[in-house]
N, C-alpha and C. Protein backbone atom coordinates (compact mmCIF):
# COMPACT_ATOMS: atom_id res chain seq x y z
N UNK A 1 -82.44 7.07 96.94
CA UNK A 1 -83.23 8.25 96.63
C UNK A 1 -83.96 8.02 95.31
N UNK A 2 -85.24 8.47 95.12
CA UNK A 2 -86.43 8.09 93.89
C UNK A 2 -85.48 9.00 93.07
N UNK A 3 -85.81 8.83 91.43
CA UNK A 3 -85.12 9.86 90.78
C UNK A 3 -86.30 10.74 90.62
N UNK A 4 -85.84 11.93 90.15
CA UNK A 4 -86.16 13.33 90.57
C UNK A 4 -86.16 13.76 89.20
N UNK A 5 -87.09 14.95 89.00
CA UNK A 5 -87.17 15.72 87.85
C UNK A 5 -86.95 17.24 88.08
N UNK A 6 -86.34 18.23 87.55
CA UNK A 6 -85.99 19.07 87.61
C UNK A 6 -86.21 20.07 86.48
N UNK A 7 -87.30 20.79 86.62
CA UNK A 7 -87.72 21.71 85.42
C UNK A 7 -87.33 23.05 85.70
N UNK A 8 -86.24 23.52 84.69
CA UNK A 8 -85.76 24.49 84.60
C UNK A 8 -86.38 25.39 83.54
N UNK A 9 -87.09 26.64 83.99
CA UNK A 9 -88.60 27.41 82.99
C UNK A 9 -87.75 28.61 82.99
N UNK A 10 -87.71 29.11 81.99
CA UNK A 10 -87.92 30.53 81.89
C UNK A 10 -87.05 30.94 80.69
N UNK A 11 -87.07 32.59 80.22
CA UNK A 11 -86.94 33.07 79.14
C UNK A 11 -85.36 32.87 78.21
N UNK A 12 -85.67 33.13 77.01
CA UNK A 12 -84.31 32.62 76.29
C UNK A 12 -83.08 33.57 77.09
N UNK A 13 -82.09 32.93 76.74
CA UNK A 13 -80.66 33.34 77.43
C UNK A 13 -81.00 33.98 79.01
N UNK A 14 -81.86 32.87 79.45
CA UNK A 14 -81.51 33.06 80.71
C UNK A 14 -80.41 32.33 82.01
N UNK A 15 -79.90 31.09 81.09
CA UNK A 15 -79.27 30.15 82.19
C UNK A 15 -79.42 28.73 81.94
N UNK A 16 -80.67 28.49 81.52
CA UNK A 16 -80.96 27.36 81.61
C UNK A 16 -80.22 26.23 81.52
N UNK A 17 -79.96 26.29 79.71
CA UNK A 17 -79.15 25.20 79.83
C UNK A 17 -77.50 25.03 80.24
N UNK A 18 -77.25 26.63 80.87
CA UNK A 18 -75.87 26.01 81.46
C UNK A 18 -75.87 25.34 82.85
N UNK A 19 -77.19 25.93 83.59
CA UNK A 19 -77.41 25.38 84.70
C UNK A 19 -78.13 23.84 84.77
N UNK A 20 -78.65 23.41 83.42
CA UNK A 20 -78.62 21.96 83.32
C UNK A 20 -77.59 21.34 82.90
N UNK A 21 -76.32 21.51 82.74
CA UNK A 21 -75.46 21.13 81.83
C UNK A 21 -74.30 20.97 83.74
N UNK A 22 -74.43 21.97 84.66
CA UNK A 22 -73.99 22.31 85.64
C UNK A 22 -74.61 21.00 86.90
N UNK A 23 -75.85 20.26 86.72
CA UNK A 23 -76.80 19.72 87.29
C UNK A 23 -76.72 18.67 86.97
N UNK A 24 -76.54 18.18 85.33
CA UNK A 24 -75.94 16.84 85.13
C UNK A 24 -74.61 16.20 85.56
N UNK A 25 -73.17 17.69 85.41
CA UNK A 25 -72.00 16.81 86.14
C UNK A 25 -72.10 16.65 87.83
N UNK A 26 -73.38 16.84 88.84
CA UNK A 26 -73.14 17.15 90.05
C UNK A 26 -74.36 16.12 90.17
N UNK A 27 -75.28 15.40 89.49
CA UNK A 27 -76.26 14.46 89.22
C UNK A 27 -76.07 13.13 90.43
N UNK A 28 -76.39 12.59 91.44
CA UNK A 28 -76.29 11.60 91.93
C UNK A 28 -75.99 9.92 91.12
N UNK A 29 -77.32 10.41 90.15
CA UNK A 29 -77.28 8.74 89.37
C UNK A 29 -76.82 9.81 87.62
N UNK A 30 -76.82 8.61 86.59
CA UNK A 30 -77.14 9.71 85.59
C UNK A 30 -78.32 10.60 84.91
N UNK A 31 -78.08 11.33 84.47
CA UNK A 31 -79.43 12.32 84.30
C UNK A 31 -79.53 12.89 83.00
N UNK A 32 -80.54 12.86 82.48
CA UNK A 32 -81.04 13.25 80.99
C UNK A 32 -81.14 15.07 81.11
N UNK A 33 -80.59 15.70 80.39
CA UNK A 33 -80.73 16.98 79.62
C UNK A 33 -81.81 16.84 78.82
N UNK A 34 -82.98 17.49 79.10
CA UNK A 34 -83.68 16.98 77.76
C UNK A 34 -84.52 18.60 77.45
N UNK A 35 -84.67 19.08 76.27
CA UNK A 35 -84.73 20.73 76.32
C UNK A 35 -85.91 20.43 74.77
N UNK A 36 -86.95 21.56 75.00
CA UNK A 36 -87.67 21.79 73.97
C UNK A 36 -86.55 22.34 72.50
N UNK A 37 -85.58 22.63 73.17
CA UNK A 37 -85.02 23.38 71.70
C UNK A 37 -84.69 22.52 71.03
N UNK A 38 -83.89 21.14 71.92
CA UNK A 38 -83.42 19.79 70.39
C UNK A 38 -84.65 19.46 69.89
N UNK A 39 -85.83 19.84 69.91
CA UNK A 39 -87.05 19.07 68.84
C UNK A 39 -87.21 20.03 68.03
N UNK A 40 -86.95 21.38 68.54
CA UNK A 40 -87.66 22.61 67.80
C UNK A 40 -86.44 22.72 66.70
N UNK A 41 -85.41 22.66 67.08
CA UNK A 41 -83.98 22.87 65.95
C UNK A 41 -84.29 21.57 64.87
N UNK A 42 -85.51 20.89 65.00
CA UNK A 42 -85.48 19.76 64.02
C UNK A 42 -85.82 20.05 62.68
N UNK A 43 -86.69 21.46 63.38
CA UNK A 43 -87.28 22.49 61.97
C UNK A 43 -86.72 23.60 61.40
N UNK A 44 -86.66 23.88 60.34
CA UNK A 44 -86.49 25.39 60.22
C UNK A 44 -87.82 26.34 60.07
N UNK A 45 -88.14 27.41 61.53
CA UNK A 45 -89.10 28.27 61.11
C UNK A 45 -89.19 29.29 59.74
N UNK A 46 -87.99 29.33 59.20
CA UNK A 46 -88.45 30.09 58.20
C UNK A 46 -88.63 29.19 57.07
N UNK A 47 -88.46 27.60 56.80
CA UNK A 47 -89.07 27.22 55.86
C UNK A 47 -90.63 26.53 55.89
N UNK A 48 -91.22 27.63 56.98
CA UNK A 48 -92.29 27.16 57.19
C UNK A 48 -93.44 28.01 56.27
N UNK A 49 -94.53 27.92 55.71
CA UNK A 49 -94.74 28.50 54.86
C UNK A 49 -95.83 29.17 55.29
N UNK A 50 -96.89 28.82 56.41
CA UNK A 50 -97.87 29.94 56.95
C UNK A 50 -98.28 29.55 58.25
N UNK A 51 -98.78 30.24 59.26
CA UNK A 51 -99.03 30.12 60.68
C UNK A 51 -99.36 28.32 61.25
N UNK A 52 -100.16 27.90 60.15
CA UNK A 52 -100.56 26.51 60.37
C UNK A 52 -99.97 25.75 60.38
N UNK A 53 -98.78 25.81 59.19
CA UNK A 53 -97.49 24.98 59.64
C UNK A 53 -96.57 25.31 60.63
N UNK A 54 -96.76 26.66 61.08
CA UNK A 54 -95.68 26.89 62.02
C UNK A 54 -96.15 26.22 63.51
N UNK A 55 -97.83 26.06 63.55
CA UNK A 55 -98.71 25.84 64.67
C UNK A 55 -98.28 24.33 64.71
N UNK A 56 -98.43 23.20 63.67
CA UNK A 56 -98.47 22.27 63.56
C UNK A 56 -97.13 21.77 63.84
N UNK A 57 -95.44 22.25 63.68
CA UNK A 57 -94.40 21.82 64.13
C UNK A 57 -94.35 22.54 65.58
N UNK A 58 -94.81 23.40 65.59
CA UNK A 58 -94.83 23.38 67.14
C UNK A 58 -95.55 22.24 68.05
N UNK A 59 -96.88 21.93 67.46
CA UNK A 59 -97.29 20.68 67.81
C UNK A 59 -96.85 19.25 68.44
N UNK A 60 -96.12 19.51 67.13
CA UNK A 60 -95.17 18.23 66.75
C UNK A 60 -93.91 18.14 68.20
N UNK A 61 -93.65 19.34 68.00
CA UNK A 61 -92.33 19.38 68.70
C UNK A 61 -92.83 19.18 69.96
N UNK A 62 -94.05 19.50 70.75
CA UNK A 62 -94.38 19.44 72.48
C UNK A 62 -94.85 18.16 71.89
N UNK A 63 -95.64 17.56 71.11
CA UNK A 63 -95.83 16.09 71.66
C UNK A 63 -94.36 15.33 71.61
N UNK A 64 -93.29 15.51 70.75
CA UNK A 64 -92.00 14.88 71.20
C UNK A 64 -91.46 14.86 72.28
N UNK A 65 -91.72 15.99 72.55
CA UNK A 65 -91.37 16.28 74.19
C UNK A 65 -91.67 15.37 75.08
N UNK A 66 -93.16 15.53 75.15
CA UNK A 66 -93.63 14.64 76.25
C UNK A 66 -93.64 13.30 75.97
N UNK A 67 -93.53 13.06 74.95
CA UNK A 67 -93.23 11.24 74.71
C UNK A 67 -91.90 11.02 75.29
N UNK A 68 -90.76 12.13 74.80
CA UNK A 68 -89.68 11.21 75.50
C UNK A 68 -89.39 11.68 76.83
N UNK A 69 -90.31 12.46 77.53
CA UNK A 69 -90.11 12.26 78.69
C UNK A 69 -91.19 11.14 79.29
N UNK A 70 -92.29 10.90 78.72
CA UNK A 70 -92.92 9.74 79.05
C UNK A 70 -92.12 8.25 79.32
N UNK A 71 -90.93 8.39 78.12
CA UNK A 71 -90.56 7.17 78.61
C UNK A 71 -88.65 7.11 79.16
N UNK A 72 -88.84 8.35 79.38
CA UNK A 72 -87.36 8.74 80.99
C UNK A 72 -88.00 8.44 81.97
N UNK A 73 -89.00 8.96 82.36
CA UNK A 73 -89.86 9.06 83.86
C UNK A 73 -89.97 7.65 84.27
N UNK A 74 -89.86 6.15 83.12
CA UNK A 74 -90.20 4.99 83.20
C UNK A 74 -88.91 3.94 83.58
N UNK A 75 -87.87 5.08 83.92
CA UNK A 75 -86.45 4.72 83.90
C UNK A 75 -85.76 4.91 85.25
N UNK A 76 -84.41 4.39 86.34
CA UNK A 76 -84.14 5.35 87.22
C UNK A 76 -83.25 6.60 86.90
N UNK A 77 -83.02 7.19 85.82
CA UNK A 77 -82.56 8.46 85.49
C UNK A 77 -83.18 9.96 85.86
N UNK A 78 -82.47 10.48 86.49
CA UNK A 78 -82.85 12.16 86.74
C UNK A 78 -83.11 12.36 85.64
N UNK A 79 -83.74 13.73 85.54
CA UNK A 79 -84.31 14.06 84.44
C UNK A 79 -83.94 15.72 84.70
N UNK A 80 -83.85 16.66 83.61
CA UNK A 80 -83.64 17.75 83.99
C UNK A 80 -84.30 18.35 82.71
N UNK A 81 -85.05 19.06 82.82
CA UNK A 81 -86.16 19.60 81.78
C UNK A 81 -85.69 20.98 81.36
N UNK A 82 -85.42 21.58 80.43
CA UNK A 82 -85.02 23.11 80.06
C UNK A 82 -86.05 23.59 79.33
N UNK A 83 -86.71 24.27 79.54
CA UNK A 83 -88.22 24.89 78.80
C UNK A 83 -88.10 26.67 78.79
N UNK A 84 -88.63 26.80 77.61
CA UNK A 84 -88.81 28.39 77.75
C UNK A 84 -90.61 28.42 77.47
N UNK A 85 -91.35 27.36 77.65
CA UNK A 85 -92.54 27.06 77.41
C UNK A 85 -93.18 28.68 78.10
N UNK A 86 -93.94 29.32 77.13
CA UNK A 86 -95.43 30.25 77.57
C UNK A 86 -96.34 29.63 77.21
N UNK A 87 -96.62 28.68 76.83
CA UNK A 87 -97.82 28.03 76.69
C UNK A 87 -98.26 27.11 77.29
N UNK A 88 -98.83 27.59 78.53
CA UNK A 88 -98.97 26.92 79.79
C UNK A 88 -99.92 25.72 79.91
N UNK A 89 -100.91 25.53 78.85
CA UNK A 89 -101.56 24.10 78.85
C UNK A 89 -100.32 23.07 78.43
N UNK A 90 -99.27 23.45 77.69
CA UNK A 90 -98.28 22.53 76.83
C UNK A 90 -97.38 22.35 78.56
N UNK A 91 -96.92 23.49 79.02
CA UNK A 91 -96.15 23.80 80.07
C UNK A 91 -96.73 22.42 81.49
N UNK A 92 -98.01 22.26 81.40
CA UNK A 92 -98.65 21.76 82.80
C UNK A 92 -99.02 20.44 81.98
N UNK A 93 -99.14 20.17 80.63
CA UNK A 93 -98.76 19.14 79.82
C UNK A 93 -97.59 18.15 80.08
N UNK A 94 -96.51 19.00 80.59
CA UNK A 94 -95.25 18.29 80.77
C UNK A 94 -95.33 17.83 82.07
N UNK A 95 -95.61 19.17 82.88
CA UNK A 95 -95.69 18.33 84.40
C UNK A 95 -96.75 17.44 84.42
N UNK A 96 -97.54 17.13 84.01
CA UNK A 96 -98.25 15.82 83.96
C UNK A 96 -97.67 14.57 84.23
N UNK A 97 -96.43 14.33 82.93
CA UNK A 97 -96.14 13.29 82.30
C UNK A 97 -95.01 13.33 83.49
N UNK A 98 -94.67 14.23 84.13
CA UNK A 98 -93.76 13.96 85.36
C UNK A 98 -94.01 13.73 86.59
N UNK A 99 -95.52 13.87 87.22
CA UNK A 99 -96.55 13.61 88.28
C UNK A 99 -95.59 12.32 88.88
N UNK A 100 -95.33 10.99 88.48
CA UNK A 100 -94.77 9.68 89.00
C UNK A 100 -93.75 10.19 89.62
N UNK A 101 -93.01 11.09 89.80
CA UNK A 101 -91.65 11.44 90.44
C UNK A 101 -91.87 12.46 91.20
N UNK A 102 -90.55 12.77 92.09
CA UNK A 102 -90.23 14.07 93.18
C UNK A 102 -90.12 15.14 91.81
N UNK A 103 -90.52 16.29 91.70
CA UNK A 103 -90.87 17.17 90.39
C UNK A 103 -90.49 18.77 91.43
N UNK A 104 -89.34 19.33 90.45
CA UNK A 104 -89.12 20.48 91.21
C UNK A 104 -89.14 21.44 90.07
N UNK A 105 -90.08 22.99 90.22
CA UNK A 105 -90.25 23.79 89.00
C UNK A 105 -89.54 24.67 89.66
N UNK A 106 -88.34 25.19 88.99
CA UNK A 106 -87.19 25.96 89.19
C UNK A 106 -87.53 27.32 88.27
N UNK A 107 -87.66 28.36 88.21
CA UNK A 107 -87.37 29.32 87.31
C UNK A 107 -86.17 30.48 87.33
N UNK A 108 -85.76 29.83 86.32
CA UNK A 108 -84.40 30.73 86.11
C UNK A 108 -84.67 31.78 85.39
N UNK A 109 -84.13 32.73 85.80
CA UNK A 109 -84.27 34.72 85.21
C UNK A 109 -82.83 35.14 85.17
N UNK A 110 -82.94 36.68 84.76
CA UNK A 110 -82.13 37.55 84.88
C UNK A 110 -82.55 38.60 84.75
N UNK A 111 -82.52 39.84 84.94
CA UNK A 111 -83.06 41.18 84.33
C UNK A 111 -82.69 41.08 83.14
N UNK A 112 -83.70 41.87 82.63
CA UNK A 112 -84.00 42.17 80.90
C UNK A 112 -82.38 42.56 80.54
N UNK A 113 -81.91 43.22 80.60
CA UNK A 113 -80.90 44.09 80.04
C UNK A 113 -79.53 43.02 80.04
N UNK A 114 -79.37 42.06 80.88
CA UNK A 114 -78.50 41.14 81.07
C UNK A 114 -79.18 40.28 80.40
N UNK A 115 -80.29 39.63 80.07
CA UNK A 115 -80.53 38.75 79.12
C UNK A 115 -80.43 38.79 77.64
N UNK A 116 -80.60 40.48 77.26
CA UNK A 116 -80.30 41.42 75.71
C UNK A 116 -79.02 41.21 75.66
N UNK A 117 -77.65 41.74 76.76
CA UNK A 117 -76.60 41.46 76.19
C UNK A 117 -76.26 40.01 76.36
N UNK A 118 -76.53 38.96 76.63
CA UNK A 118 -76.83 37.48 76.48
C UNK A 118 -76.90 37.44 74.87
N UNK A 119 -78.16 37.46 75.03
CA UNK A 119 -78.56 37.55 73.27
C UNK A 119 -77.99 38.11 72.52
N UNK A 120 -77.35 39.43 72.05
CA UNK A 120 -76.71 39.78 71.85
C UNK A 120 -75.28 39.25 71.07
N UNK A 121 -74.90 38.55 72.00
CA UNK A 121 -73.35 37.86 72.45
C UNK A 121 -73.14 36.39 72.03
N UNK A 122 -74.81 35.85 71.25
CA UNK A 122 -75.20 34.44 70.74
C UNK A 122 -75.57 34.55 69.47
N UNK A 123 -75.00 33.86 68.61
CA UNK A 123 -75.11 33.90 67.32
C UNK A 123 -76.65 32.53 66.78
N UNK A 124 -77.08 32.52 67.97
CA UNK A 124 -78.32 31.58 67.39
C UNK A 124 -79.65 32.27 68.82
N UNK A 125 -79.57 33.33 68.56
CA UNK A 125 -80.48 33.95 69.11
C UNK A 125 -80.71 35.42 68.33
N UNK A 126 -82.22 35.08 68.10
CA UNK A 126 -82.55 36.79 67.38
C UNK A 126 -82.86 37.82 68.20
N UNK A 127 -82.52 39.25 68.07
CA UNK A 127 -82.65 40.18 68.64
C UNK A 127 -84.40 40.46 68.86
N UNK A 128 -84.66 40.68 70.33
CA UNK A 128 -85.70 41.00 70.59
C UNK A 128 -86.76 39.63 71.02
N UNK A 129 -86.38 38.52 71.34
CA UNK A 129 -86.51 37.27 71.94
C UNK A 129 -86.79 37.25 73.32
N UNK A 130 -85.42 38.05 74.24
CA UNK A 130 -85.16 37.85 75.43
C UNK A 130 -86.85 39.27 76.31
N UNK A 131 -86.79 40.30 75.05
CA UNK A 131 -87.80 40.89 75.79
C UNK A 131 -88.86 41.05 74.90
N UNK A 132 -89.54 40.17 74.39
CA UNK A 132 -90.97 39.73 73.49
C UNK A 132 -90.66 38.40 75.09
N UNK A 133 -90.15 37.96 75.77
CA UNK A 133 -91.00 36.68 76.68
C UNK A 133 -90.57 37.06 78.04
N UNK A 134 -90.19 38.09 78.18
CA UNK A 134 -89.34 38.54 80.01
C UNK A 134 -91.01 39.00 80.04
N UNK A 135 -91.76 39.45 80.46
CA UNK A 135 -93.04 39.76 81.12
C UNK A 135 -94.43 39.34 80.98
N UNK A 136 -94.25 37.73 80.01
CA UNK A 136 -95.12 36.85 79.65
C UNK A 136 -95.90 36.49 81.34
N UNK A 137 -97.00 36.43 81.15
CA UNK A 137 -97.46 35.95 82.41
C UNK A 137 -97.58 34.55 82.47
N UNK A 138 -96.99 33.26 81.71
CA UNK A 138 -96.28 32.06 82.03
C UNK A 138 -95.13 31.63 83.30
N UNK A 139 -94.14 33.05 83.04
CA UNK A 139 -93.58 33.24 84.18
C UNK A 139 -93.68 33.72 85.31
N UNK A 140 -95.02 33.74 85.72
CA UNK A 140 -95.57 34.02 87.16
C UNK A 140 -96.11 33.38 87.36
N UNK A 141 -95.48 32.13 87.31
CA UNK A 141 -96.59 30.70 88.08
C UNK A 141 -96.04 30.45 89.54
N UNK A 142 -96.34 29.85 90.30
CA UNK A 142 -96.08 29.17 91.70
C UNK A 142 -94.31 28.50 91.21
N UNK A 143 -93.45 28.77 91.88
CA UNK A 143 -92.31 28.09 91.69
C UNK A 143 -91.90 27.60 92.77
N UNK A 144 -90.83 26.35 92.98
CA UNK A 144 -90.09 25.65 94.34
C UNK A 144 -89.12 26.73 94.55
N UNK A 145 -88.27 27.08 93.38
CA UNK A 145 -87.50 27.75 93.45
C UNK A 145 -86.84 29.15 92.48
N UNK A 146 -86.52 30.21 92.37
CA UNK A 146 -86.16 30.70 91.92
C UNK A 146 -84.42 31.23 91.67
N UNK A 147 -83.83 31.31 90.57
CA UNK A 147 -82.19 31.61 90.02
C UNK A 147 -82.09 33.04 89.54
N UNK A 148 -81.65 33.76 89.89
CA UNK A 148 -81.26 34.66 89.63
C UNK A 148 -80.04 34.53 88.69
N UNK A 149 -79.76 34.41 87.53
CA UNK A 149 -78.36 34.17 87.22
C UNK A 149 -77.34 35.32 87.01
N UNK A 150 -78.05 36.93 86.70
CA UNK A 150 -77.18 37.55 87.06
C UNK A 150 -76.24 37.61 88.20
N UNK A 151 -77.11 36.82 89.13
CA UNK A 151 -75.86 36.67 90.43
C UNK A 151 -75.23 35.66 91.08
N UNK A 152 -75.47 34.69 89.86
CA UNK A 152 -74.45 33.51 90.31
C UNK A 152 -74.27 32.53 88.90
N UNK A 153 -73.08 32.10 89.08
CA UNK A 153 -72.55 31.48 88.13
C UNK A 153 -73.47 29.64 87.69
N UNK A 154 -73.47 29.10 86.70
CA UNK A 154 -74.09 27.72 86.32
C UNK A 154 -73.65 26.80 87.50
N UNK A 155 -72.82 26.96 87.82
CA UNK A 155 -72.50 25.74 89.18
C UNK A 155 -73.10 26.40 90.45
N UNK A 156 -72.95 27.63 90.82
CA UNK A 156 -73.50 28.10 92.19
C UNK A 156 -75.30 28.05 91.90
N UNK A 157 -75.91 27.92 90.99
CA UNK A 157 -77.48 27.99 90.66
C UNK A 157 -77.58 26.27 90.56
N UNK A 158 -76.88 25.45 90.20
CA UNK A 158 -76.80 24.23 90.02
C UNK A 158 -77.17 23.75 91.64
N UNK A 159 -76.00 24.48 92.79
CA UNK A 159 -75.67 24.00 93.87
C UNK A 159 -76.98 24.42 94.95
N UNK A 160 -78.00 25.36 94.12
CA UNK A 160 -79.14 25.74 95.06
C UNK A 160 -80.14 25.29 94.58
N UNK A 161 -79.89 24.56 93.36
CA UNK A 161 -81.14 23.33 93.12
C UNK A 161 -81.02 22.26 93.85
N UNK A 162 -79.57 21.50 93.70
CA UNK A 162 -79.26 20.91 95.03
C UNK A 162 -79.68 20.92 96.46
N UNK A 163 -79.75 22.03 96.69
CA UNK A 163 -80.08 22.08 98.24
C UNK A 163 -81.22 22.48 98.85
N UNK A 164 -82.30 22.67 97.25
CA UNK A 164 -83.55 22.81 97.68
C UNK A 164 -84.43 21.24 97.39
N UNK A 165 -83.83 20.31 96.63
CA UNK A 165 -84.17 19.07 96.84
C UNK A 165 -83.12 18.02 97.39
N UNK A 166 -82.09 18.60 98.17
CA UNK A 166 -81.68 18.19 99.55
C UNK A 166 -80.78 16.81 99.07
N UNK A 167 -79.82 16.92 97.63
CA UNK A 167 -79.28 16.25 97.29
C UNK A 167 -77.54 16.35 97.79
N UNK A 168 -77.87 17.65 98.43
CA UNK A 168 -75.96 17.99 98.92
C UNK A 168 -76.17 18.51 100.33
């Protein structure tokens, strides 16, 4: 089987990375976790000092991105992408650099109110995150698949990515 990429989109504390974390132990070959947040945690936004620097490590951080998925995609490793990307030129940026492979855009949700007490309940999430990006129109793109995670646990959302690219 070609290795496969698996982009998991959507808003903070929605799932994501437990359902990539759920996707790597159930992985055929081994498979890269690879998430916009380890580039973005490289910075601190508040020692940023005005919009331009904040524009410019954001910058920074999507071209890291796509470099090191530029050179996973060059590898036989799954790949499993965790994005809360609204910035859909950066967003279709990535699927670019993943075009060479089987590429599945998954979006994981929850209702607002289950994603607040999420947030809530996380000590590295600020209040008012989960609904400043729940009705972004980023997240109404064409998807393979959609997760509901209020109604199923990181392994049962794991097991229907599975079976929509026909790995189980």
């Amino acid at each position: 089987m070609a290795p496969t990429a698996i982009v998991l989109h959507g808003t903070t504390s929605a799932g994501k990375s437990s359902i990539a974390k759920a996707l790597q132990a159930t992985a055929p070959v081994p498979a890269f976790h690879i998430s916009l947040d380890a580039f973005v945690t490289m910075s601190n936004r508040r020692d940023m000092r005005s919009d331009a620097e904040r524009a410019q490590a954001y910058s920074i951080h999507c071209e890291n991105l796509r470099t090191t998925l530029a050179r996973v995609v060059q590898t036989h490793f799954d790949i499993v992408l965790d994005l809360v990307l609204r910035d859909e030129v950066q967003m279709d940026a990535c699927l670019n650099v993943l075009r060479g492979r089987p590429t599945y855009v998954v979006r994981v949700w929850a209702p607002l109110d289950v994603l607040e007490e999420r947030e809530r309940s996380r000590d590295d999430r600020a209040p008012g995150m989960a609904r400043e990006q729940v009705g972004h129109p980023a997240y109404r793109r064409a998807y393979d698949l959609e997760v509901d995670t209020s109604l199923c646990n990181p392994e049962e959302g794991a097991v229907a990515v599975r079976r929509l690219i026909g790995s189980i």
